[in-house]
N, C-alpha and C. Protein backbone atom coordinates (compact mmCIF):
# COMPACT_ATOMS: atom_id res chain seq x y z
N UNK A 1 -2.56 12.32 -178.38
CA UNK A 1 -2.86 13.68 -178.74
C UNK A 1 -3.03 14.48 -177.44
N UNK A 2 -2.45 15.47 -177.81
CA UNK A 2 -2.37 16.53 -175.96
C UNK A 2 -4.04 17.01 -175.93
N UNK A 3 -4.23 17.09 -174.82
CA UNK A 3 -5.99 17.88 -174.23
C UNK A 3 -5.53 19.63 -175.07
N UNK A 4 -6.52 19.70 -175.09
CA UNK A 4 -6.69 21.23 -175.60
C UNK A 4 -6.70 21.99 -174.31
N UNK A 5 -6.17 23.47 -174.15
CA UNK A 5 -6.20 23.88 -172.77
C UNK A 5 -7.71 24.17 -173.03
N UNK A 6 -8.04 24.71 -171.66
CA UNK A 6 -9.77 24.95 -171.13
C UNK A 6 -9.69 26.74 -171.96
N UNK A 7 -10.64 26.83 -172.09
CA UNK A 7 -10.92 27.78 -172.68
C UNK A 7 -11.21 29.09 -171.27
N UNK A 8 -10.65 30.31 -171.30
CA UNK A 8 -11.00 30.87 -170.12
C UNK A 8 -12.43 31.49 -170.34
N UNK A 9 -13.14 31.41 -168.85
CA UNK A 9 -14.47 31.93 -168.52
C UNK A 9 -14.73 33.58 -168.59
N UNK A 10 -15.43 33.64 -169.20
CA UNK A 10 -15.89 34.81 -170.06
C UNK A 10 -16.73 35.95 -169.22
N UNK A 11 -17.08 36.92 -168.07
CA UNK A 11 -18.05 37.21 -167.39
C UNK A 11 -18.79 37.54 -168.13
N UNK A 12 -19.71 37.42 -167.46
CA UNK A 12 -21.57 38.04 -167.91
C UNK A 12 -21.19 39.48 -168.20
N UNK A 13 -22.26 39.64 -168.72
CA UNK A 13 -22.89 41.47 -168.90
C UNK A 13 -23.13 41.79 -167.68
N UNK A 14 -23.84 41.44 -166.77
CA UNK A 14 -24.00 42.01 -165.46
C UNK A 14 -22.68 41.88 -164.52
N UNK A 15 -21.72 41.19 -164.75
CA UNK A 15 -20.52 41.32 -163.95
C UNK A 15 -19.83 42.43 -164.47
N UNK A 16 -19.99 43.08 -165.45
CA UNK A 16 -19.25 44.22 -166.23
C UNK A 16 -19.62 45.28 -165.47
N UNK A 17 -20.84 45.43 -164.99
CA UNK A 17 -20.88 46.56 -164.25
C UNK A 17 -20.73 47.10 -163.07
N UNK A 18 -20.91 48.38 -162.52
CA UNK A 18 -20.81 48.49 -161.30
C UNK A 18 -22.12 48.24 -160.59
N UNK A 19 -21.33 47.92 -158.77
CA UNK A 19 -22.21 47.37 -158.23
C UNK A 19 -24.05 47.83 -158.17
N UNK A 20 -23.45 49.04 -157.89
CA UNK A 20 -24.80 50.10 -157.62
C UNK A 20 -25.31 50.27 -158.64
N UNK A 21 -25.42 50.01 -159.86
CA UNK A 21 -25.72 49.64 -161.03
C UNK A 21 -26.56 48.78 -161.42
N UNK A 22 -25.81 47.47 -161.12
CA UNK A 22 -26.43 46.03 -161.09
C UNK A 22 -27.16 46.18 -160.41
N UNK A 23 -27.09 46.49 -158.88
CA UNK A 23 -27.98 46.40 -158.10
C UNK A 23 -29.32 47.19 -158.06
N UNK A 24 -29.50 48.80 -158.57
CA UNK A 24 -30.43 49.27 -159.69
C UNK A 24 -31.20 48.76 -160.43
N UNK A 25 -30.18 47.65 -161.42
CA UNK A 25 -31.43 47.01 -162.58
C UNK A 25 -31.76 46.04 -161.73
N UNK A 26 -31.09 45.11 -160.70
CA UNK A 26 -32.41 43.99 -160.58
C UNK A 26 -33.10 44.34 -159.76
N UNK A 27 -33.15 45.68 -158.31
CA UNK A 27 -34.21 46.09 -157.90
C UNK A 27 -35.31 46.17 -158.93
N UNK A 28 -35.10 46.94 -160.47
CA UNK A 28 -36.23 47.02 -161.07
C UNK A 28 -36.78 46.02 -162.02
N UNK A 29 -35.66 45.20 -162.28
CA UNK A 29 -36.47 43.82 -162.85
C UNK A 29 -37.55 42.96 -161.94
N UNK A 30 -36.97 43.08 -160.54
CA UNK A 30 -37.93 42.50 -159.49
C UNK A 30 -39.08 43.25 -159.48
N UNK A 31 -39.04 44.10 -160.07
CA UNK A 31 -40.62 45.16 -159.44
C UNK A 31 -41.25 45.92 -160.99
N UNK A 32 -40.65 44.84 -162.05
CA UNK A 32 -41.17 44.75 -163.41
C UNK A 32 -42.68 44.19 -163.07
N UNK A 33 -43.03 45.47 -163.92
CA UNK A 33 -44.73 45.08 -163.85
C UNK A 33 -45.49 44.84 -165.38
N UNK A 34 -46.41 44.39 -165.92
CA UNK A 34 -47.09 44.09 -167.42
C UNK A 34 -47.93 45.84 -167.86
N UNK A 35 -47.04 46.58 -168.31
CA UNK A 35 -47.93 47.60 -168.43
C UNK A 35 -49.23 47.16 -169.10
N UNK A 36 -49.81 48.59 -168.84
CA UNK A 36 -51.45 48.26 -169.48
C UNK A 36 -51.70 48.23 -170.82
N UNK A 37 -52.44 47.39 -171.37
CA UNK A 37 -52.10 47.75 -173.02
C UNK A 37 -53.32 46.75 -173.74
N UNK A 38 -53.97 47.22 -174.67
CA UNK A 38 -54.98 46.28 -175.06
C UNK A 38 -54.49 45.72 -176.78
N UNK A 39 -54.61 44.71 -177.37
CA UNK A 39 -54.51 44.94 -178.92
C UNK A 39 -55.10 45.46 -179.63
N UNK A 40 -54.53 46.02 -180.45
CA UNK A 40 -55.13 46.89 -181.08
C UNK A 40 -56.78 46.27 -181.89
N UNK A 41 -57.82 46.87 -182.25
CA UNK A 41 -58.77 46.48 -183.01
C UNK A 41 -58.69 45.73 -184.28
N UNK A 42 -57.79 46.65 -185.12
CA UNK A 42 -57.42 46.03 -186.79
C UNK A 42 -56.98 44.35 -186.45
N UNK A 43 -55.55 44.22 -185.13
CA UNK A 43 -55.00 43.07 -185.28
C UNK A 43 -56.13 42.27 -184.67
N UNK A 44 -56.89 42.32 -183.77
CA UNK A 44 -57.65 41.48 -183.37
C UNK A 44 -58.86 40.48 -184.14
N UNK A 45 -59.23 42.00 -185.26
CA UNK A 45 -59.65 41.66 -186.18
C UNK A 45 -59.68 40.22 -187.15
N UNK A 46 -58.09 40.47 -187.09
CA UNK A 46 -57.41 39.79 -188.24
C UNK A 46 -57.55 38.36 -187.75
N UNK A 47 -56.73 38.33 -186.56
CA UNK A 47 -56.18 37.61 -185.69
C UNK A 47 -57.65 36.49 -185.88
N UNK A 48 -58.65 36.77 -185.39
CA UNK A 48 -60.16 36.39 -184.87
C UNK A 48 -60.81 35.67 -186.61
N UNK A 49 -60.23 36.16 -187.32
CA UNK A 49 -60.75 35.31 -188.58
C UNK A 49 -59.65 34.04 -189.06
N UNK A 50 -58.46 33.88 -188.30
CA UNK A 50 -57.12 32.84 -188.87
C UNK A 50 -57.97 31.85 -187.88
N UNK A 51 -56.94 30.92 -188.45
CA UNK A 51 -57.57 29.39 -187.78
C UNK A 51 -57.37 29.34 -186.39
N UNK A 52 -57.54 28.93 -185.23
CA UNK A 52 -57.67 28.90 -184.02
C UNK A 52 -57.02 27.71 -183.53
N UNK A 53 -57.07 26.85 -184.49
CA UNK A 53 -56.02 25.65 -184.17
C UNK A 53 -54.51 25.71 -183.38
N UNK A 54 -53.34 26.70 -184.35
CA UNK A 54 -52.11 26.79 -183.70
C UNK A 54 -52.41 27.60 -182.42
N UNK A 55 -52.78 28.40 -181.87
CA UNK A 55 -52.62 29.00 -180.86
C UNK A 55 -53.13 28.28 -179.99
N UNK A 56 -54.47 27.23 -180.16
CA UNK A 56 -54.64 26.23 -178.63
C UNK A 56 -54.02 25.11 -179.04
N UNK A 57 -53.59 24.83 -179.53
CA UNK A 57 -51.97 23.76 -179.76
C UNK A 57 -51.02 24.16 -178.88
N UNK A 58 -50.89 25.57 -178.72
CA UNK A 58 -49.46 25.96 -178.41
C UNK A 58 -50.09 25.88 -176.88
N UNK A 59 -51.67 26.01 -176.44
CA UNK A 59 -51.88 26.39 -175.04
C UNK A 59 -52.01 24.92 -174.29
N UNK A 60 -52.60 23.56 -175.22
CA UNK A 60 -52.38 22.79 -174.71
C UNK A 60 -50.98 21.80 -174.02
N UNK A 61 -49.96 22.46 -175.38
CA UNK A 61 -48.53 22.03 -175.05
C UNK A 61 -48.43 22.54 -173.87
N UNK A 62 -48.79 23.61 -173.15
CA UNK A 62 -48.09 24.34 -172.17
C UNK A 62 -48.72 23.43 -170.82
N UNK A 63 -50.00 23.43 -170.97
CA UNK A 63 -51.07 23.09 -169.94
C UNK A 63 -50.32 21.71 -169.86
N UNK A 64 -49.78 20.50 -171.22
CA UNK A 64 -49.52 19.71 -170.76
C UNK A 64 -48.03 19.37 -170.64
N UNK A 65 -46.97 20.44 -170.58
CA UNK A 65 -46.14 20.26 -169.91
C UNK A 65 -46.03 20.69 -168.29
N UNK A 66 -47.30 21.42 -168.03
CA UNK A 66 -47.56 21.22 -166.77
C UNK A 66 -48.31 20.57 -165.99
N UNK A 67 -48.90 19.80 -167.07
CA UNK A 67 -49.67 18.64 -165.75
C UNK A 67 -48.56 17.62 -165.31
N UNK A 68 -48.89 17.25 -164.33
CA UNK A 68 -47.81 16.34 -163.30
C UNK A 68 -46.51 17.09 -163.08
N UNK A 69 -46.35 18.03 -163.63
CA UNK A 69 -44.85 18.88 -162.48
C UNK A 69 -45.72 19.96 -161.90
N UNK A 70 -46.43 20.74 -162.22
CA UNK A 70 -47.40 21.90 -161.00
C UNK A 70 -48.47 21.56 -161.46
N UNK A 71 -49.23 21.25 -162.23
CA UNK A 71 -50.89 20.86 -162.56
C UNK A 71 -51.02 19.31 -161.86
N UNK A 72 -51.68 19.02 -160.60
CA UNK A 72 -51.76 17.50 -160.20
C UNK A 72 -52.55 17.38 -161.14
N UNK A 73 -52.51 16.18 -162.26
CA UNK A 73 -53.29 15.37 -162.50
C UNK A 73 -54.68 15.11 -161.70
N UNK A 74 -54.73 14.07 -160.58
CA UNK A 74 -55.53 13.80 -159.24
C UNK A 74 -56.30 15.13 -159.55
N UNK A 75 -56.26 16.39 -159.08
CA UNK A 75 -56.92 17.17 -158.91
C UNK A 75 -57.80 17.70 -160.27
N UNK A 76 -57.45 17.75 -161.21
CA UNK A 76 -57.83 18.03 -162.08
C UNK A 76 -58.80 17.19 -162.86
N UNK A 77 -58.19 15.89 -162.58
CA UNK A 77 -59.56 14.85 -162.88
C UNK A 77 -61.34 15.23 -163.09
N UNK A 78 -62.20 16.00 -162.36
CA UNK A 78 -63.07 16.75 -162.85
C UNK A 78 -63.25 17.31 -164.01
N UNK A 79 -62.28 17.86 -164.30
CA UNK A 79 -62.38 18.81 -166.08
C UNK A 79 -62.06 17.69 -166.62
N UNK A 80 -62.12 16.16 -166.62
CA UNK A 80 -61.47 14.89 -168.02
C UNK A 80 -63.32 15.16 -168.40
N UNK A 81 -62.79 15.27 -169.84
CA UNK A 81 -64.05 14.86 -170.55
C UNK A 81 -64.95 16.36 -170.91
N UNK A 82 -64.57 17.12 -170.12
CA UNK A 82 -65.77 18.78 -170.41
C UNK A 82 -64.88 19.59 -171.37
N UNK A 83 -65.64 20.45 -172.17
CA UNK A 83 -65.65 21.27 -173.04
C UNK A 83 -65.28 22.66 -172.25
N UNK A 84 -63.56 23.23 -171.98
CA UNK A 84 -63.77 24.39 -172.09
C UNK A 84 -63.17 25.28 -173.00
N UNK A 85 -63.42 26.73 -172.85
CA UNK A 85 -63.19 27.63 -173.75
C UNK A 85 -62.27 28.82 -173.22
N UNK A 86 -61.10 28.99 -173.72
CA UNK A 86 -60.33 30.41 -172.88
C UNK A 86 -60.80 31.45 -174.37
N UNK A 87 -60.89 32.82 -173.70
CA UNK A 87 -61.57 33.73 -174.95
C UNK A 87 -60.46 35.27 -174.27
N UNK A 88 -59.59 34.90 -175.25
CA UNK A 88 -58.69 36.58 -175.09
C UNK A 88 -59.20 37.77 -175.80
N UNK A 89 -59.84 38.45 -174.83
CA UNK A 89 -60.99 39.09 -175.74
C UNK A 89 -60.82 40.50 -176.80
N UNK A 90 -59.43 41.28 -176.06
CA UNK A 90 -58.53 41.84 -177.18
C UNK A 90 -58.00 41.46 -178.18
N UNK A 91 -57.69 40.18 -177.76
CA UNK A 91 -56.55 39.50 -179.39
C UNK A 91 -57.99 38.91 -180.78
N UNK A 92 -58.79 38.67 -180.09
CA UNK A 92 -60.09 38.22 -180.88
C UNK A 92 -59.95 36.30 -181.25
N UNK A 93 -59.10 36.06 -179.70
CA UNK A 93 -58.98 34.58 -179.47
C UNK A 93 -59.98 33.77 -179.22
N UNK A 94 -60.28 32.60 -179.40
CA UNK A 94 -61.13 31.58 -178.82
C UNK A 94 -60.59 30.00 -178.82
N UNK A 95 -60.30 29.59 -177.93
CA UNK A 95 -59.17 28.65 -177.57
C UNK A 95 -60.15 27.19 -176.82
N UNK A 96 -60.67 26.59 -178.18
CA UNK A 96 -60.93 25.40 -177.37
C UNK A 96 -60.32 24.04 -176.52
N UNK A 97 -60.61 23.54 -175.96
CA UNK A 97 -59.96 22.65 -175.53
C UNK A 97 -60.50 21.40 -173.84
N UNK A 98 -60.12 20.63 -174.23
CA UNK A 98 -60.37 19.70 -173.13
C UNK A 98 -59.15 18.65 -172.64
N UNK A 99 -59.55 18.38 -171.54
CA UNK A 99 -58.88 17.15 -170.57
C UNK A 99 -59.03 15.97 -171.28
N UNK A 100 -58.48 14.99 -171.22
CA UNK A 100 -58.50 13.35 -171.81
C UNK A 100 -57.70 12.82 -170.72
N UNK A 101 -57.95 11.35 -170.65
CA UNK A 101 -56.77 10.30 -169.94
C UNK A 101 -55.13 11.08 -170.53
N UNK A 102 -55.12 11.27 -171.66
CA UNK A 102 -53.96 11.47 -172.06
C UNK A 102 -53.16 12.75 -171.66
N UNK A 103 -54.18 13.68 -171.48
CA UNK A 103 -53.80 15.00 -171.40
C UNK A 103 -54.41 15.68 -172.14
N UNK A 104 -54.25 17.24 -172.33
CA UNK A 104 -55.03 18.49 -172.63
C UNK A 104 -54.99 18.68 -174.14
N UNK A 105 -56.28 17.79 -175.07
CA UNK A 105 -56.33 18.63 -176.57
C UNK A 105 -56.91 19.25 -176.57
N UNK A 106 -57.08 19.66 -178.19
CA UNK A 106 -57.72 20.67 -178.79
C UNK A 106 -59.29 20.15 -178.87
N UNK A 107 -60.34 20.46 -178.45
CA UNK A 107 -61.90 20.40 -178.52
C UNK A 107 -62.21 21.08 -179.68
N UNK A 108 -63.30 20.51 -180.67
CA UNK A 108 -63.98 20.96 -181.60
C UNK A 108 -65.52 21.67 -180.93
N UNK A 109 -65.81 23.04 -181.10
CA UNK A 109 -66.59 23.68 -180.99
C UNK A 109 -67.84 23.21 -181.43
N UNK A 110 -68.85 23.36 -180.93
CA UNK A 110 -70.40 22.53 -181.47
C UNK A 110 -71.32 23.79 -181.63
N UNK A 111 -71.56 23.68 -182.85
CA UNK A 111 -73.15 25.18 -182.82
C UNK A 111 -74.19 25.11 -181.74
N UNK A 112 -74.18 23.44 -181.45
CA UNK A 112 -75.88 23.48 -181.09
C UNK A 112 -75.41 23.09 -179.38
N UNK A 113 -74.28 23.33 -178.96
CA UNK A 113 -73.73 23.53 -177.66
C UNK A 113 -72.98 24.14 -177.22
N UNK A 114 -73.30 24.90 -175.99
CA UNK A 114 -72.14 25.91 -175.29
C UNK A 114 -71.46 24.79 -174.11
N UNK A 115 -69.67 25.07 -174.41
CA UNK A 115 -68.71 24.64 -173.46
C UNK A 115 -69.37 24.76 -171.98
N UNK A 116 -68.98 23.77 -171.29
CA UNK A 116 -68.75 23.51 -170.06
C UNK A 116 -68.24 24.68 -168.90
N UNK A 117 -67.25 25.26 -169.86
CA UNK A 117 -66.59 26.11 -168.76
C UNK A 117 -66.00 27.49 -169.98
N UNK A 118 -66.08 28.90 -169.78
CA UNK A 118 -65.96 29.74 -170.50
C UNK A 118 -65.12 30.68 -169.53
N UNK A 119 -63.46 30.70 -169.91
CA UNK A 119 -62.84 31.66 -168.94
C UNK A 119 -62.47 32.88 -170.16
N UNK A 120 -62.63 34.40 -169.57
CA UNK A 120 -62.47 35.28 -170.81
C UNK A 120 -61.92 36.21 -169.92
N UNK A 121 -60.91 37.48 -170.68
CA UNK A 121 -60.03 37.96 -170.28
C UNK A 121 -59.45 38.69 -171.18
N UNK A 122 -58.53 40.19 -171.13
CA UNK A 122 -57.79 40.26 -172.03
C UNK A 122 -56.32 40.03 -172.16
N UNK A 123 -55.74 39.97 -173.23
CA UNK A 123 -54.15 39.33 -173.09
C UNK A 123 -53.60 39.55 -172.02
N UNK A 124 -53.83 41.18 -171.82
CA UNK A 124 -52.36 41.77 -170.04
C UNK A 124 -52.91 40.96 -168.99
N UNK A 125 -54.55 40.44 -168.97
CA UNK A 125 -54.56 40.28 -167.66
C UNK A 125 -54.44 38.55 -167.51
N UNK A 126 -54.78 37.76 -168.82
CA UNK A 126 -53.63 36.46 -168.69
C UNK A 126 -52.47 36.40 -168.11
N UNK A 127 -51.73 37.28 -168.91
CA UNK A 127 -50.35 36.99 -169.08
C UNK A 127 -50.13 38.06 -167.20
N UNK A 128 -50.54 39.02 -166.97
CA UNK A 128 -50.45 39.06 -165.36
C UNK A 128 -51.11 38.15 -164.14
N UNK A 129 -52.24 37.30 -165.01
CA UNK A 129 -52.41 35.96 -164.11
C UNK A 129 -51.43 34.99 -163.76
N UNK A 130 -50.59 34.70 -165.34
CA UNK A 130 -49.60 33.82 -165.30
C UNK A 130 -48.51 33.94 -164.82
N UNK A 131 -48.05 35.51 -164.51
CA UNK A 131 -46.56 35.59 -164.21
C UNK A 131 -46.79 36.04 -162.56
N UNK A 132 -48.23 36.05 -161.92
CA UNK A 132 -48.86 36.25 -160.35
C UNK A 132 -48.62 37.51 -160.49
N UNK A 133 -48.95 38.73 -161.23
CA UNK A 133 -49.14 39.68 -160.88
C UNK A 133 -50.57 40.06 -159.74
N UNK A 134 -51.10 39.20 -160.75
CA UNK A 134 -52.43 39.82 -160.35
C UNK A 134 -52.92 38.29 -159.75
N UNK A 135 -53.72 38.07 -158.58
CA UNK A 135 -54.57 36.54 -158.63
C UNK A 135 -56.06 36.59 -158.96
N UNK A 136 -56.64 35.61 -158.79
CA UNK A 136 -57.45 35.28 -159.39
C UNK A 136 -59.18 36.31 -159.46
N UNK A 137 -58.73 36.14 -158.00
CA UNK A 137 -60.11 36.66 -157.21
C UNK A 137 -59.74 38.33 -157.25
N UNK A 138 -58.58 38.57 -157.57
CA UNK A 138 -58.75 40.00 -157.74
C UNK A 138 -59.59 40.48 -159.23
N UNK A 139 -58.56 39.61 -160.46
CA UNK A 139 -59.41 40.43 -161.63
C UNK A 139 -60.84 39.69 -161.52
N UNK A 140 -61.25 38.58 -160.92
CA UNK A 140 -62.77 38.17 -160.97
C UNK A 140 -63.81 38.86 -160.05
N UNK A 141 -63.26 40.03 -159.12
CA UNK A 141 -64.21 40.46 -158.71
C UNK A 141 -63.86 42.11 -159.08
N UNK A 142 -63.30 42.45 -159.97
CA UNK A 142 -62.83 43.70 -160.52
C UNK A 142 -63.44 43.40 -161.92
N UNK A 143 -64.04 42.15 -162.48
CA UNK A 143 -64.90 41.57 -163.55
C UNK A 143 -63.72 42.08 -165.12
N UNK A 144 -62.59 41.76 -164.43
CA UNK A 144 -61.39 41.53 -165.44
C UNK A 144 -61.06 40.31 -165.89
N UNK A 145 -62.15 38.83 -165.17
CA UNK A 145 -61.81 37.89 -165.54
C UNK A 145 -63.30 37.13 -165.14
N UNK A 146 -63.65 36.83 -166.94
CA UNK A 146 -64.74 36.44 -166.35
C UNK A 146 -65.03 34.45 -166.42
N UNK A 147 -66.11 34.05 -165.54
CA UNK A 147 -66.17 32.37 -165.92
C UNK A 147 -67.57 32.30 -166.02
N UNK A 148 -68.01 31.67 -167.30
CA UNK A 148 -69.56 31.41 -167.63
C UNK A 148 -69.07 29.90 -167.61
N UNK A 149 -70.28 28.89 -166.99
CA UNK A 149 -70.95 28.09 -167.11
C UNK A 149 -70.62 27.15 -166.18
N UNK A 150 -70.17 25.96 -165.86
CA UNK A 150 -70.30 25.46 -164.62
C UNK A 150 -69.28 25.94 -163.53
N UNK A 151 -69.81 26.60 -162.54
CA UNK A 151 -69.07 27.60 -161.54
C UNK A 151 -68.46 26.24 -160.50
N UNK A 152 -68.54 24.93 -160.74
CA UNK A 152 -67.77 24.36 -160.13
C UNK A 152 -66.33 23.96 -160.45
N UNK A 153 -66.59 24.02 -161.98
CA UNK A 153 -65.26 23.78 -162.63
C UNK A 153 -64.62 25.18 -162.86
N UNK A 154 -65.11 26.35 -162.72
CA UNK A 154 -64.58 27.39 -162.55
C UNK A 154 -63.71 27.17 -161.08
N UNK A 155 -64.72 27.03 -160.20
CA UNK A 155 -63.63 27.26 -158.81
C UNK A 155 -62.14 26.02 -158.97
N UNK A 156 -62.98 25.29 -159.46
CA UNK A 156 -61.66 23.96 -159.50
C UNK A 156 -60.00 24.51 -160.65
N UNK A 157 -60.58 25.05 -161.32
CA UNK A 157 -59.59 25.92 -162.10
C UNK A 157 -59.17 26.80 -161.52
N UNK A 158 -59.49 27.80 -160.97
CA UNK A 158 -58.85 28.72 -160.12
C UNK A 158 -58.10 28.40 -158.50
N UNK A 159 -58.82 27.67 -157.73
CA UNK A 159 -58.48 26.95 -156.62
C UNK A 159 -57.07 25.88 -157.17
N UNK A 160 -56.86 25.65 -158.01
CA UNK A 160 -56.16 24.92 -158.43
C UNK A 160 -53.91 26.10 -158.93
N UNK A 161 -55.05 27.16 -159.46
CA UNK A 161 -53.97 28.21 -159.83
C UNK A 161 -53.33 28.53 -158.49
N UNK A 162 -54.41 29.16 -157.94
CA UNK A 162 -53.90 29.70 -156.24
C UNK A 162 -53.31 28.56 -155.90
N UNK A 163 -53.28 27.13 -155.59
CA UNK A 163 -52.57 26.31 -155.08
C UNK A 163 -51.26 26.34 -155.40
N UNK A 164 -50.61 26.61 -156.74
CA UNK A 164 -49.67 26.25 -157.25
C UNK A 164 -48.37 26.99 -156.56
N UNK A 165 -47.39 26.63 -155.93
CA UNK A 165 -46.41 27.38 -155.21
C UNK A 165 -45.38 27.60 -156.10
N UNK A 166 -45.34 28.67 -157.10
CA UNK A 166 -45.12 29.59 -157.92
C UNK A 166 -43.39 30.01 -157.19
N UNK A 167 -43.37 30.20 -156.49
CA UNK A 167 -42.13 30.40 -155.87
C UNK A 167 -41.02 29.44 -155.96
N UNK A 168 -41.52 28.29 -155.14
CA UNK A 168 -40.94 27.11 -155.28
C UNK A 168 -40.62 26.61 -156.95
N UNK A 169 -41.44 26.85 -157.85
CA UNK A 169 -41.43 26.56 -159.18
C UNK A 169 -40.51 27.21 -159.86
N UNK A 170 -40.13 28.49 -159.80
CA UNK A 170 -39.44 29.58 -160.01
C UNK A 170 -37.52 29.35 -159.42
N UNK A 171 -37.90 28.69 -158.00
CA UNK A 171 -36.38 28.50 -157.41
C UNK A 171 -35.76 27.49 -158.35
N UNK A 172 -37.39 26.38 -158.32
CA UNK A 172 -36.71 25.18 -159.34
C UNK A 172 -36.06 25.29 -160.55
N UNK A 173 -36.72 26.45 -161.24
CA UNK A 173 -36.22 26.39 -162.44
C UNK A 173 -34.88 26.94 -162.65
N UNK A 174 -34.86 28.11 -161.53
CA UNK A 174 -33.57 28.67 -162.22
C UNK A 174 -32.49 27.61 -161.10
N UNK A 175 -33.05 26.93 -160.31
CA UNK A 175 -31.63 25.30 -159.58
C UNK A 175 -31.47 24.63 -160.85
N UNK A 176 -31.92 24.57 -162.12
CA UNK A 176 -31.75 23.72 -163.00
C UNK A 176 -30.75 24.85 -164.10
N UNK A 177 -31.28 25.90 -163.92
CA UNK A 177 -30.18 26.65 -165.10
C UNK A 177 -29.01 26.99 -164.66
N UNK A 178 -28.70 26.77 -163.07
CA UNK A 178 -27.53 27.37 -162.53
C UNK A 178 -26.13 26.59 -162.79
């Protein structure tokens, strides 16, 4: 049976255009910033009475597809075993969770005990923690990001973020999509 010919290569959307063009949008994709924006009250509302389960499911998947490719393990060892709490304080989140040998589950909340470690925040300024808009020590001393209860495992969490070479992580990923 004969090979099928190759199918011809198709350009991108961004090869369609002109240069000064292209070169326009990714100046401003590079200098894309998280506008300011809080959730609204009603959804937070809502949000703050559903189960709390799927959303620190979805935060532990993340946390533990990053331990051992940018989260060292080794370093993190301190938080195995403590109770902390991320609290998105617009969305009306509360996100328990802890370290194990295994990696990062979901923690059951105790009435007659407060977590170990309490990081709180609202969604923009997560999600501008996560993408390095903003670092650490900026929204924590602008009191955009706050940490109640053991301030050692606070610094170890944050000292740990700042470590992460975000750049390098970023080249990696897109050497793998290229």
């Amino acid at each position: 049976m004969p090979a099928l010919p190759a199918l011809p290569r198709l350009p991108l959307p961004t090869e369609l255009l002109p240069g000064s063009l292209r070169q326009r949008i990714s100046e401003r994709l590079e200098n894309l910033r998280i506008p300011d924006f809080t959730v609204p009250a009603p959804v937070a509302k809502l949000v703050s009475r559903l189960p709390q389960q799927p959303p620190t499911h979805a935060l532990t998947l993340a946390l533990n597809l990053a331990l051992d490719r940018i989260l060292p393990r080794d370093t993190l060892a301190p938080l195995t075993g403590h109770h902390m709490q991320m609290r998105v304080l617009d969305a009306g989140l509360t996100l328990d969770f802890t370290l194990t040998g295994k990696g990062f589950r979901r923690a059951t909340p105790m009435a007659d005990r407060k977590p170990d470690l309490i990081i709180s925040a609202t969604t923009r300024d997560f999600m501008a923690l996560a993408l390095r808009e903003e670092d650490p020590d900026t929204l924590f001393f602008s009191r955009r990001l706050r940490m109640e209860g053991d301030t050692d495992l606070g610094l170890l969490v944050k000292n740990t973020l700042d470590a992460v070479d975000w750049d390098a992580l970023k080249a990696r990923i897109a050497g793998r999509r290229a």
